[in-house]
PDB file of N, CA and C in Angstrom:
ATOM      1  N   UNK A   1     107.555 100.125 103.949  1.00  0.00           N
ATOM      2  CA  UNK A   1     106.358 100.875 103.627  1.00  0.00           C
ATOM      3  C   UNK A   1     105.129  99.973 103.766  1.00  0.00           C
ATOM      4  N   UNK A   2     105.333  98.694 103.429  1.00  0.00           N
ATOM      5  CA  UNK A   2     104.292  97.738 103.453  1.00  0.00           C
ATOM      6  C   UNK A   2     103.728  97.475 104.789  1.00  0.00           C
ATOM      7  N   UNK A   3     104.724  97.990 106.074  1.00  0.00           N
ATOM      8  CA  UNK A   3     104.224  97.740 107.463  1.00  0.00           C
ATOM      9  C   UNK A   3     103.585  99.009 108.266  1.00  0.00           C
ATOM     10  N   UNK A   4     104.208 100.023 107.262  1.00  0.00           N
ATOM     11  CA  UNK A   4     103.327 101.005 107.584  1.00  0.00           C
ATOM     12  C   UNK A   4     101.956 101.238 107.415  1.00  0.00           C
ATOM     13  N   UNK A   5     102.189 100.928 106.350  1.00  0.00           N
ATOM     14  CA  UNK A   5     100.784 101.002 105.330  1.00  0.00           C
ATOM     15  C   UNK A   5      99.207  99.859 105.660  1.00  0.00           C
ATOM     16  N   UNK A   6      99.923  98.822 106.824  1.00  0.00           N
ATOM     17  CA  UNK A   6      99.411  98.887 107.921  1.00  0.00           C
ATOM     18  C   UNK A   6      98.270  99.566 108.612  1.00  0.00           C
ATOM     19  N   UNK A   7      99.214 100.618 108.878  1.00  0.00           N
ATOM     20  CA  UNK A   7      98.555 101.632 110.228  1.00  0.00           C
ATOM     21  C   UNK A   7      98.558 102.649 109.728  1.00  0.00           C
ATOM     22  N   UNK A   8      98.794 103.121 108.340  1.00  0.00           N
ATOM     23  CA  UNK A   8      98.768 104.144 107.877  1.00  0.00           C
ATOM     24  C   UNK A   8      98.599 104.078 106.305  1.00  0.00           C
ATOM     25  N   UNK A   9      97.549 105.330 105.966  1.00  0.00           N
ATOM     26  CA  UNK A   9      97.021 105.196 104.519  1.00  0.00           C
ATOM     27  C   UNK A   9      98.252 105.748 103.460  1.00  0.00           C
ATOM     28  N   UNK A  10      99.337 104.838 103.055  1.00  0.00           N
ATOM     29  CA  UNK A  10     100.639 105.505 102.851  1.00  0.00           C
ATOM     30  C   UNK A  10     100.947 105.157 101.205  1.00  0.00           C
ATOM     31  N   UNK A  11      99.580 104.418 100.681  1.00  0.00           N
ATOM     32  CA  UNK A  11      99.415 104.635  99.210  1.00  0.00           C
ATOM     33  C   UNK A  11     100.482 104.629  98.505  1.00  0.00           C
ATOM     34  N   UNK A  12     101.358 104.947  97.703  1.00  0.00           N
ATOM     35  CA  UNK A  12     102.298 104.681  96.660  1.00  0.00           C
ATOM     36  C   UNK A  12     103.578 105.335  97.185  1.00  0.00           C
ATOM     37  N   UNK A  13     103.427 105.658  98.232  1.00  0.00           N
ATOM     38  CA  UNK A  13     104.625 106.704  98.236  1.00  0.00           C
ATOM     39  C   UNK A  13     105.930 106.078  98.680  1.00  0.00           C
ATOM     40  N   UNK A  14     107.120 106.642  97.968  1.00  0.00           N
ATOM     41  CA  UNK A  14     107.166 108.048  97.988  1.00  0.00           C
ATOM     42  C   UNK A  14     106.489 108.466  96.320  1.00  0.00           C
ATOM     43  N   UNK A  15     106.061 107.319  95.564  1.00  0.00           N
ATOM     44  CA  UNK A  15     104.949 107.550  94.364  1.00  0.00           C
ATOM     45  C   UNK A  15     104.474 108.538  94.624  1.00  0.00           C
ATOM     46  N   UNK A  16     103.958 109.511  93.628  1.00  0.00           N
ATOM     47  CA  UNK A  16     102.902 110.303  93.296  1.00  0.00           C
ATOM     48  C   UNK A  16     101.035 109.381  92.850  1.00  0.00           C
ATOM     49  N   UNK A  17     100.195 109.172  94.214  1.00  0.00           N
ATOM     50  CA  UNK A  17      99.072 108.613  93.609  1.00  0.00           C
ATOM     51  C   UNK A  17      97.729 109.244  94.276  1.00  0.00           C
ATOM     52  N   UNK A  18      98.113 110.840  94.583  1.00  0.00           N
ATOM     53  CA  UNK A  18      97.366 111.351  95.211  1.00  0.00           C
ATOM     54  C   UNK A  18      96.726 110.957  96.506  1.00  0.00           C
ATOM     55  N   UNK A  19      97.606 110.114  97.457  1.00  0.00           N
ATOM     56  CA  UNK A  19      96.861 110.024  99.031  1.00  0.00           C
ATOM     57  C   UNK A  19      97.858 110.953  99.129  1.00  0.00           C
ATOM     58  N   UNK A  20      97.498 111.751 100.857  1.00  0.00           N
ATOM     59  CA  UNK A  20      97.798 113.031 101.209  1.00  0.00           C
ATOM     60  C   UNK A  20      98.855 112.355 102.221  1.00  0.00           C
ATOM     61  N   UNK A  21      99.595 113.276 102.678  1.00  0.00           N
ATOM     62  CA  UNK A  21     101.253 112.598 103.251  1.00  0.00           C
ATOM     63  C   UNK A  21     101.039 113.101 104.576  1.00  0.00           C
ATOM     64  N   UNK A  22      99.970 113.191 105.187  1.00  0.00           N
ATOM     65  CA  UNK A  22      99.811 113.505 106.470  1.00  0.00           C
ATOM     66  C   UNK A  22     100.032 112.648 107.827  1.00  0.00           C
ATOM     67  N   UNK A  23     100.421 111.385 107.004  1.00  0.00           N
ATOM     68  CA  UNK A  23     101.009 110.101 108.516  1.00  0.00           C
ATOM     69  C   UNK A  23     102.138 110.202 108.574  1.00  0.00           C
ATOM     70  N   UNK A  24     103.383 111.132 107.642  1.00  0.00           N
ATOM     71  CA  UNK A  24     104.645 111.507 107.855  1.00  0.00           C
ATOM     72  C   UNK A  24     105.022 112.024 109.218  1.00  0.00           C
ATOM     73  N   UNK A  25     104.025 113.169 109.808  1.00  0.00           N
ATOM     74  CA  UNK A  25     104.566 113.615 110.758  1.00  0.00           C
ATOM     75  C   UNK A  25     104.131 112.695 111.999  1.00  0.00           C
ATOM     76  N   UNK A  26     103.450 112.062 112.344  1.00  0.00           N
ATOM     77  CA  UNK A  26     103.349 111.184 113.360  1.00  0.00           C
ATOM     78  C   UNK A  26     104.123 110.280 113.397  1.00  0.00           C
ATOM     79  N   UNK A  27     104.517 109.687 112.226  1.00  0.00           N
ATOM     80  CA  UNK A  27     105.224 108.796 112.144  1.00  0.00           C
ATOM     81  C   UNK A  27     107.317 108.707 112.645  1.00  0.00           C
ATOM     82  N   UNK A  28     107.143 110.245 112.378  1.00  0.00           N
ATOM     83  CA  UNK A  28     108.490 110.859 112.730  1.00  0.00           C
ATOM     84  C   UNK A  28     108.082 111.170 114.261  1.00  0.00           C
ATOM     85  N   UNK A  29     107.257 111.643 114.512  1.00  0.00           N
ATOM     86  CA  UNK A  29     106.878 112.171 115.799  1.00  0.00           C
ATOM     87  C   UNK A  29     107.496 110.970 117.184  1.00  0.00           C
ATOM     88  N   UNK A  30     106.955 109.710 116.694  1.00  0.00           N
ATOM     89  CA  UNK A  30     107.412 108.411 117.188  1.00  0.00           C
ATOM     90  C   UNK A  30     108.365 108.290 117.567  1.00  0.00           C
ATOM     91  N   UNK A  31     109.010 108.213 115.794  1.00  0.00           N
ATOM     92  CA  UNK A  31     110.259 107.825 115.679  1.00  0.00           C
ATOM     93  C   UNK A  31     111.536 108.974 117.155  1.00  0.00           C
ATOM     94  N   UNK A  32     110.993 109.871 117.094  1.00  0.00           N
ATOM     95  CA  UNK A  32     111.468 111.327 117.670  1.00  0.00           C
ATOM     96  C   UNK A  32     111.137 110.241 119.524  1.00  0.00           C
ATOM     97  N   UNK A  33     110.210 110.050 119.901  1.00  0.00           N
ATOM     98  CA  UNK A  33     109.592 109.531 121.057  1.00  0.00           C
ATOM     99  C   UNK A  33     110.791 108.297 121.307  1.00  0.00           C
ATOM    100  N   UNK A  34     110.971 107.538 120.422  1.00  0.00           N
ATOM    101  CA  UNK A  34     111.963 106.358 120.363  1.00  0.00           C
ATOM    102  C   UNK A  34     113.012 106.792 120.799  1.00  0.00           C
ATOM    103  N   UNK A  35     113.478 107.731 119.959  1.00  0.00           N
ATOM    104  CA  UNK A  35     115.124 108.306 120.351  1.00  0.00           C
ATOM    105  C   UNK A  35     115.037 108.572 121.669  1.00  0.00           C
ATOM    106  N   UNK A  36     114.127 109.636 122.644  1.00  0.00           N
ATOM    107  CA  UNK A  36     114.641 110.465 123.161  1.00  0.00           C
ATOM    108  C   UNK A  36     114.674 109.164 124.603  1.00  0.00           C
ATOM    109  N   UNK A  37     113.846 107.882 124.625  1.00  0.00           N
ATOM    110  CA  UNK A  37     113.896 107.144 125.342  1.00  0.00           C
ATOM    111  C   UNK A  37     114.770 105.887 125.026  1.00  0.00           C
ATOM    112  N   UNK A  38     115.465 105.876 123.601  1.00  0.00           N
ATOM    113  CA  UNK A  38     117.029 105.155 123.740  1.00  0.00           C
ATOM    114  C   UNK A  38     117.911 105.301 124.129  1.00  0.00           C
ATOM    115  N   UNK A  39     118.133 107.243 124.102  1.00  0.00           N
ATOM    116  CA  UNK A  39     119.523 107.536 124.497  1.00  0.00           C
ATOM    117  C   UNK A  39     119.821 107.655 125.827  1.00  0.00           C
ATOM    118  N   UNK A  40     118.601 107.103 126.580  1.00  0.00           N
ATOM    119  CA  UNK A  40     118.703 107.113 128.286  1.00  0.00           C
ATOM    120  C   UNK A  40     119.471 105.694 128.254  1.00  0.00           C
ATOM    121  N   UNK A  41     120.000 104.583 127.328  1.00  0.00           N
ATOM    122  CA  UNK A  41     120.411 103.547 126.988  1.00  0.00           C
ATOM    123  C   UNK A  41     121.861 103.488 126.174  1.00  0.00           C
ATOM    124  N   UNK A  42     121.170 103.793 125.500  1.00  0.00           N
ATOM    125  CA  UNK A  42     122.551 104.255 124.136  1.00  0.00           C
ATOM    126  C   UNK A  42     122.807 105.590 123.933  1.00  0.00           C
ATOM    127  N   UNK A  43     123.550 106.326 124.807  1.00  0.00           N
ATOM    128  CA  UNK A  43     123.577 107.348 124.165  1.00  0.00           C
ATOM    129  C   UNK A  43     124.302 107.740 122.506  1.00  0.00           C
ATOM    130  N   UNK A  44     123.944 108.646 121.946  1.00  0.00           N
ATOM    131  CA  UNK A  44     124.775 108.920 120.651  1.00  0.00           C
ATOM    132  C   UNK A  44     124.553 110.839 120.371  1.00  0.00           C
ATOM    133  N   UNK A  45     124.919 111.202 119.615  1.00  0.00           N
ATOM    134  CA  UNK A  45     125.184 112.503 119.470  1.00  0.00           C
ATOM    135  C   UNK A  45     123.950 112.733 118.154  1.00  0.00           C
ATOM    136  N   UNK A  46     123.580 112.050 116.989  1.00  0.00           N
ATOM    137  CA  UNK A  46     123.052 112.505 115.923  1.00  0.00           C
ATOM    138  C   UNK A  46     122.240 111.335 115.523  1.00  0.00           C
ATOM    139  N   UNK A  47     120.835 111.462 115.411  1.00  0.00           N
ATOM    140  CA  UNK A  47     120.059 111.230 114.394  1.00  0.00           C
ATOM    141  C   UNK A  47     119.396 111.603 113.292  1.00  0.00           C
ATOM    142  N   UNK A  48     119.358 110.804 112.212  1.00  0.00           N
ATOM    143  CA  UNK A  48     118.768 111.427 110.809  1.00  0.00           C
ATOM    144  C   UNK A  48     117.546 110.950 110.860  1.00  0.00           C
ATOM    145  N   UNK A  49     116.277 111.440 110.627  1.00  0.00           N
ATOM    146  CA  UNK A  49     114.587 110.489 110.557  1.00  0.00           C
ATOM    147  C   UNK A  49     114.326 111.108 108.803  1.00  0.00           C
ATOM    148  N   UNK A  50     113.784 110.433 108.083  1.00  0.00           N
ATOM    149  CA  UNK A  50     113.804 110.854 106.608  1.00  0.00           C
ATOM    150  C   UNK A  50     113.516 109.623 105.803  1.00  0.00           C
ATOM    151  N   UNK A  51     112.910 110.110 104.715  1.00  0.00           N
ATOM    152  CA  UNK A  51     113.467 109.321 103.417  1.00  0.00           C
ATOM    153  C   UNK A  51     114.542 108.933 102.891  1.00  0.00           C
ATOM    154  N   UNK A  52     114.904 107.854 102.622  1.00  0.00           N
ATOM    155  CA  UNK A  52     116.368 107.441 101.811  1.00  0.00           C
ATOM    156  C   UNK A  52     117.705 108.180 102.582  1.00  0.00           C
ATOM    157  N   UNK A  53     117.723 108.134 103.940  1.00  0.00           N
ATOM    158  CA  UNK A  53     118.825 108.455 103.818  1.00  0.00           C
ATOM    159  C   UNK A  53     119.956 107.966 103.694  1.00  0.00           C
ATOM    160  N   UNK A  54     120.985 108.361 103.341  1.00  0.00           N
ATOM    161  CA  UNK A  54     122.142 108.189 102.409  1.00  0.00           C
ATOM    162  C   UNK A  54     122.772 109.042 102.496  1.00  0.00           C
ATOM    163  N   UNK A  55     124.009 108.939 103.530  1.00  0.00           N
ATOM    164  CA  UNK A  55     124.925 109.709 103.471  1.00  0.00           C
ATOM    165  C   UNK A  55     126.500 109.510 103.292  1.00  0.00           C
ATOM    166  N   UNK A  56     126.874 108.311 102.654  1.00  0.00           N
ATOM    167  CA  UNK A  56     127.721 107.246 103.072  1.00  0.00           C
ATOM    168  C   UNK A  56     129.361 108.434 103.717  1.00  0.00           C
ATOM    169  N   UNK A  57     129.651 109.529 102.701  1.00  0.00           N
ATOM    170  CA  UNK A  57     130.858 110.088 102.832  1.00  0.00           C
ATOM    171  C   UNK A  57     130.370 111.683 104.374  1.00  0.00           C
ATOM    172  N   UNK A  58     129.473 111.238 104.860  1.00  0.00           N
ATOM    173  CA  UNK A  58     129.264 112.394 106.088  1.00  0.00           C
ATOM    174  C   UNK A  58     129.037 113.751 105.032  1.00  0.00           C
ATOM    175  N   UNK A  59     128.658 113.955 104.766  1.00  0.00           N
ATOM    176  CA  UNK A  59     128.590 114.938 103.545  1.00  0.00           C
ATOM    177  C   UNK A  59     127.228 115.732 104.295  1.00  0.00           C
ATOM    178  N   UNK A  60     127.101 117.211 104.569  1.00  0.00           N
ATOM    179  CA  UNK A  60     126.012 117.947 104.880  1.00  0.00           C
ATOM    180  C   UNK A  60     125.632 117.278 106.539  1.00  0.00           C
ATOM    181  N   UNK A  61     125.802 116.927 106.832  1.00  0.00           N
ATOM    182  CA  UNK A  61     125.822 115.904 108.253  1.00  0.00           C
ATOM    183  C   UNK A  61     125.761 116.781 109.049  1.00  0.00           C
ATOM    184  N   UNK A  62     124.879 117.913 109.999  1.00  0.00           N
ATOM    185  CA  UNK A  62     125.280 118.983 110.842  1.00  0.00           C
ATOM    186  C   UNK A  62     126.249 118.712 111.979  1.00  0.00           C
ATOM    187  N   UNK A  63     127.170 119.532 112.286  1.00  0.00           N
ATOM    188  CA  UNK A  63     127.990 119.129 113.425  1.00  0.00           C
ATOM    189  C   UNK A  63     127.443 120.068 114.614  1.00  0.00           C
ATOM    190  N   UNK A  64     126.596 121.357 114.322  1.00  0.00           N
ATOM    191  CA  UNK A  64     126.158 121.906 115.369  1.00  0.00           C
ATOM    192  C   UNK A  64     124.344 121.835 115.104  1.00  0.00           C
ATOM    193  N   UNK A  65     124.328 122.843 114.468  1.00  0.00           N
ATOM    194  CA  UNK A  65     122.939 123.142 114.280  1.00  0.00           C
ATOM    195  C   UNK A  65     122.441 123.137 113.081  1.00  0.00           C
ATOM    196  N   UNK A  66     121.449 122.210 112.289  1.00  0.00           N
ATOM    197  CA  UNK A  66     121.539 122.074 110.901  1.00  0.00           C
ATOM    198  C   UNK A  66     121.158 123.054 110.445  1.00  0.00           C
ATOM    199  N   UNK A  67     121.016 123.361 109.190  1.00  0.00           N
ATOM    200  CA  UNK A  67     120.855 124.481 108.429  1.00  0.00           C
ATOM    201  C   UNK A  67     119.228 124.765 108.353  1.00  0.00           C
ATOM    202  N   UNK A  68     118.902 126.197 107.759  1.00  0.00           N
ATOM    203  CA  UNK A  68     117.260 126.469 107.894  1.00  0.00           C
ATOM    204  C   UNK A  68     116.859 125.131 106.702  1.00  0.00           C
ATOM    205  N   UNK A  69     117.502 125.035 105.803  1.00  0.00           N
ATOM    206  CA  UNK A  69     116.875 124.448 104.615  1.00  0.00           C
ATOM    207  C   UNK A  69     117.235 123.119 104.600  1.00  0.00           C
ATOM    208  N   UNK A  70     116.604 122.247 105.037  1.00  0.00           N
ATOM    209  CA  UNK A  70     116.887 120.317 105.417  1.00  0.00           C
ATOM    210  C   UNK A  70     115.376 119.526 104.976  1.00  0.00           C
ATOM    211  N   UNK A  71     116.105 118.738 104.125  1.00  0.00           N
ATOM    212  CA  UNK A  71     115.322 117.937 103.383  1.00  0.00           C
ATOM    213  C   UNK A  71     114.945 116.479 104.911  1.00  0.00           C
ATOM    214  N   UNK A  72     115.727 116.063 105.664  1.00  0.00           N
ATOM    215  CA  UNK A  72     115.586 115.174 107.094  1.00  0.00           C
ATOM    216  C   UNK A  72     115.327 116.134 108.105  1.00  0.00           C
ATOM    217  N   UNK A  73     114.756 115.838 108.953  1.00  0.00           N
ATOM    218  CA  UNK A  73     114.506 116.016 110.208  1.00  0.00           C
ATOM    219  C   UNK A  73     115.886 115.395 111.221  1.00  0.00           C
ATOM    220  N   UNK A  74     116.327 116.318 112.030  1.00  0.00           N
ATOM    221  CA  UNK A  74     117.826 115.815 112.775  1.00  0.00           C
ATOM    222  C   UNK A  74     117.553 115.777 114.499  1.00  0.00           C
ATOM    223  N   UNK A  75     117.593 114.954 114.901  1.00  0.00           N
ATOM    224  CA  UNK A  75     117.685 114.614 116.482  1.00  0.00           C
ATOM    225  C   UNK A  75     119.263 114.950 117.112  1.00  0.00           C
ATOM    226  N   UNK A  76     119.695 116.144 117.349  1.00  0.00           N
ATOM    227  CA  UNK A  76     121.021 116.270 117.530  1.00  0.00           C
ATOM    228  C   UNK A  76     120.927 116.393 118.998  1.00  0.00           C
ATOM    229  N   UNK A  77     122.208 116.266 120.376  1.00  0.00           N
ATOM    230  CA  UNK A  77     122.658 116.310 121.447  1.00  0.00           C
ATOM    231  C   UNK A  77     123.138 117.893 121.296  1.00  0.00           C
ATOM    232  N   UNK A  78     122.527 118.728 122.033  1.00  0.00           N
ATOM    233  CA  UNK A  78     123.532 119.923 122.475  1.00  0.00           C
ATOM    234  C   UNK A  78     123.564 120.057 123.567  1.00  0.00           C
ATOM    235  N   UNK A  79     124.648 119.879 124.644  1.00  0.00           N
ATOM    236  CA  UNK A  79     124.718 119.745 126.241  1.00  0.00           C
ATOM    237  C   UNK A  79     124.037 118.354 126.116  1.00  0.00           C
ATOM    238  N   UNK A  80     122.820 118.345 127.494  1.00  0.00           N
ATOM    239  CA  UNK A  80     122.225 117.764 128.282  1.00  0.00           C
ATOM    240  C   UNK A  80     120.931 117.060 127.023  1.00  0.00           C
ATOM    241  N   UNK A  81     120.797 117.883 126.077  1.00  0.00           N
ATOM    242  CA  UNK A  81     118.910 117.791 125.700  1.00  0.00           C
ATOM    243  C   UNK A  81     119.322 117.537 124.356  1.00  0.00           C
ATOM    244  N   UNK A  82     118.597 116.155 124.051  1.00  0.00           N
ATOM    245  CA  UNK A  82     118.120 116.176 122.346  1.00  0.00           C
ATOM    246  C   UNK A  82     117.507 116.883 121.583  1.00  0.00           C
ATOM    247  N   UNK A  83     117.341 117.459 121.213  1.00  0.00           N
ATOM    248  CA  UNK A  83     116.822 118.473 120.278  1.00  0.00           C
ATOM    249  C   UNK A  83     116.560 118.288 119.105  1.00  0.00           C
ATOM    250  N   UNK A  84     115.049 118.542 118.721  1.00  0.00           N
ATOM    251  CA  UNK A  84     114.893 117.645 117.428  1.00  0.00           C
ATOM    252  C   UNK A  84     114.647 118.935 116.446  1.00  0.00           C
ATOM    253  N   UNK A  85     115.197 118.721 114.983  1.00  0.00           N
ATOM    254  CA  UNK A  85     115.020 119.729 114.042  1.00  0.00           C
ATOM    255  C   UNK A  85     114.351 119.184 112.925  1.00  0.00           C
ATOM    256  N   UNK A  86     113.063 119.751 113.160  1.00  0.00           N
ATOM    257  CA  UNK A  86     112.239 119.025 111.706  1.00  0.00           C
ATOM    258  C   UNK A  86     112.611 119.375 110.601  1.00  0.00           C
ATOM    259  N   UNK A  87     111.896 118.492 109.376  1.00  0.00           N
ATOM    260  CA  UNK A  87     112.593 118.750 108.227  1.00  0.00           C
ATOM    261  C   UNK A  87     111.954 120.033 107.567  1.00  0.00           C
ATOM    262  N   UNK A  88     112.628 121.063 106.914  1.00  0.00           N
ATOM    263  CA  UNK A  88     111.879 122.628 106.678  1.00  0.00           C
ATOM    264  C   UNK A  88     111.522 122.100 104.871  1.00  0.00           C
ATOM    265  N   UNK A  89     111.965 121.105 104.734  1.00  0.00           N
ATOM    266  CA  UNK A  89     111.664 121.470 102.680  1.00  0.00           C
ATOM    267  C   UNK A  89     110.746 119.779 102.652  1.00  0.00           C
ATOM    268  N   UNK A  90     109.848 119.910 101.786  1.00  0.00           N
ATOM    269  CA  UNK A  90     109.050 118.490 101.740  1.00  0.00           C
ATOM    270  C   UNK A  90     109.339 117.661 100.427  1.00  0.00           C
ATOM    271  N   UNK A  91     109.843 116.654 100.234  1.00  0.00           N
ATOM    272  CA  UNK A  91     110.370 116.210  99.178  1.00  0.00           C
ATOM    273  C   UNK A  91     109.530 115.961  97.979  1.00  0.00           C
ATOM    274  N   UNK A  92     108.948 116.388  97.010  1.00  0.00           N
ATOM    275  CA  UNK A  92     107.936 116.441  96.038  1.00  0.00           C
ATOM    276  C   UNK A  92     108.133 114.885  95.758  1.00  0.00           C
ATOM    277  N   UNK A  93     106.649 114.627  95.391  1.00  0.00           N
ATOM    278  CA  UNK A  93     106.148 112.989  95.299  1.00  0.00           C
ATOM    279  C   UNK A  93     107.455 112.781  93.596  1.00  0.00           C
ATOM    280  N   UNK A  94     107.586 111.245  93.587  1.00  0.00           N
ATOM    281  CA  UNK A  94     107.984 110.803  92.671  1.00  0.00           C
ATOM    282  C   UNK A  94     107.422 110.072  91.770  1.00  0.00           C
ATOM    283  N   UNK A  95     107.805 110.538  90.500  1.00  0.00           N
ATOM    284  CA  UNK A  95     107.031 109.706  89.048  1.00  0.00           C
ATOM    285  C   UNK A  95     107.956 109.399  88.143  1.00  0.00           C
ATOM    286  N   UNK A  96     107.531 108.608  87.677  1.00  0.00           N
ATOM    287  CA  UNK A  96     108.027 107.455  86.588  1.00  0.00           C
ATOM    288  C   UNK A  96     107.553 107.464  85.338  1.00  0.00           C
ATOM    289  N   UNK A  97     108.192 108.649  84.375  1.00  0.00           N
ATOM    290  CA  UNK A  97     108.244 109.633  83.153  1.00  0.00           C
ATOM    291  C   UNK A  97     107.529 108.434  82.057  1.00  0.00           C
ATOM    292  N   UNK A  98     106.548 108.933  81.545  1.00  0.00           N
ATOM    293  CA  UNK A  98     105.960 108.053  80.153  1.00  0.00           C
ATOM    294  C   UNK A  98     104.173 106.576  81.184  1.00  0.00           C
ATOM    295  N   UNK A  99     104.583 106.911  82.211  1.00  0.00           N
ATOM    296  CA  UNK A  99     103.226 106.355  83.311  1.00  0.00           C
ATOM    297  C   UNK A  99     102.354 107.077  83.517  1.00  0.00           C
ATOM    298  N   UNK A 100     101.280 106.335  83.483  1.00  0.00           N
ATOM    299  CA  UNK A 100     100.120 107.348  83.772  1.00  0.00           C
ATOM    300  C   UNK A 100      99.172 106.471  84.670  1.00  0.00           C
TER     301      UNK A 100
END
């Protein structure tokens, strides 16, 4: 976050400190730009772009098409074309109960 924050006004987050979370989507946007010019290299079948992800046991992991309601954004292979599925739910900022 510290290298983002950089190039982007990325304030406390995933803190709650009122800067607005609007360098998320560029920042995925990239990340999305990266993939689609690795897998001309590496190919692979699935990417996750997100916060914390953590999936250690494959758990919710789409095998075709992820679901309407996804907290990550998924870069999946179907045929020929990557296909990227943004994330539909936005993860509400985090706070640290008894702080002000």
């Amino acid at each position: 976050m510290e290298s983002l924050g950089k190039v982007f006004p990325v304030g406390a987050y995933p803190f709650e400190d009122g800067t607005p979370r609007d360098w998320i989507s560029p920042v995925s946007d990239w990340l999305v730009g990266l993939a689609r010019h690795a897998i001309k290299f590496l190919p692979f079948e699935l990417a996750v772009i997100g916060w914390e992800i953590d999936n250690p046991n494959g758990d919710a992991i789409p095998t075709e098409v992820p679901s309407e309601e996804r907290w990550c954004g998924y870069l999946k292979r179907i045929g020929t074309e990557l296909v990227w599925f943004p994330p539909t739910v936005n993860h509400p900022p985090m706070t640290i109960s008894g702080v002000r």
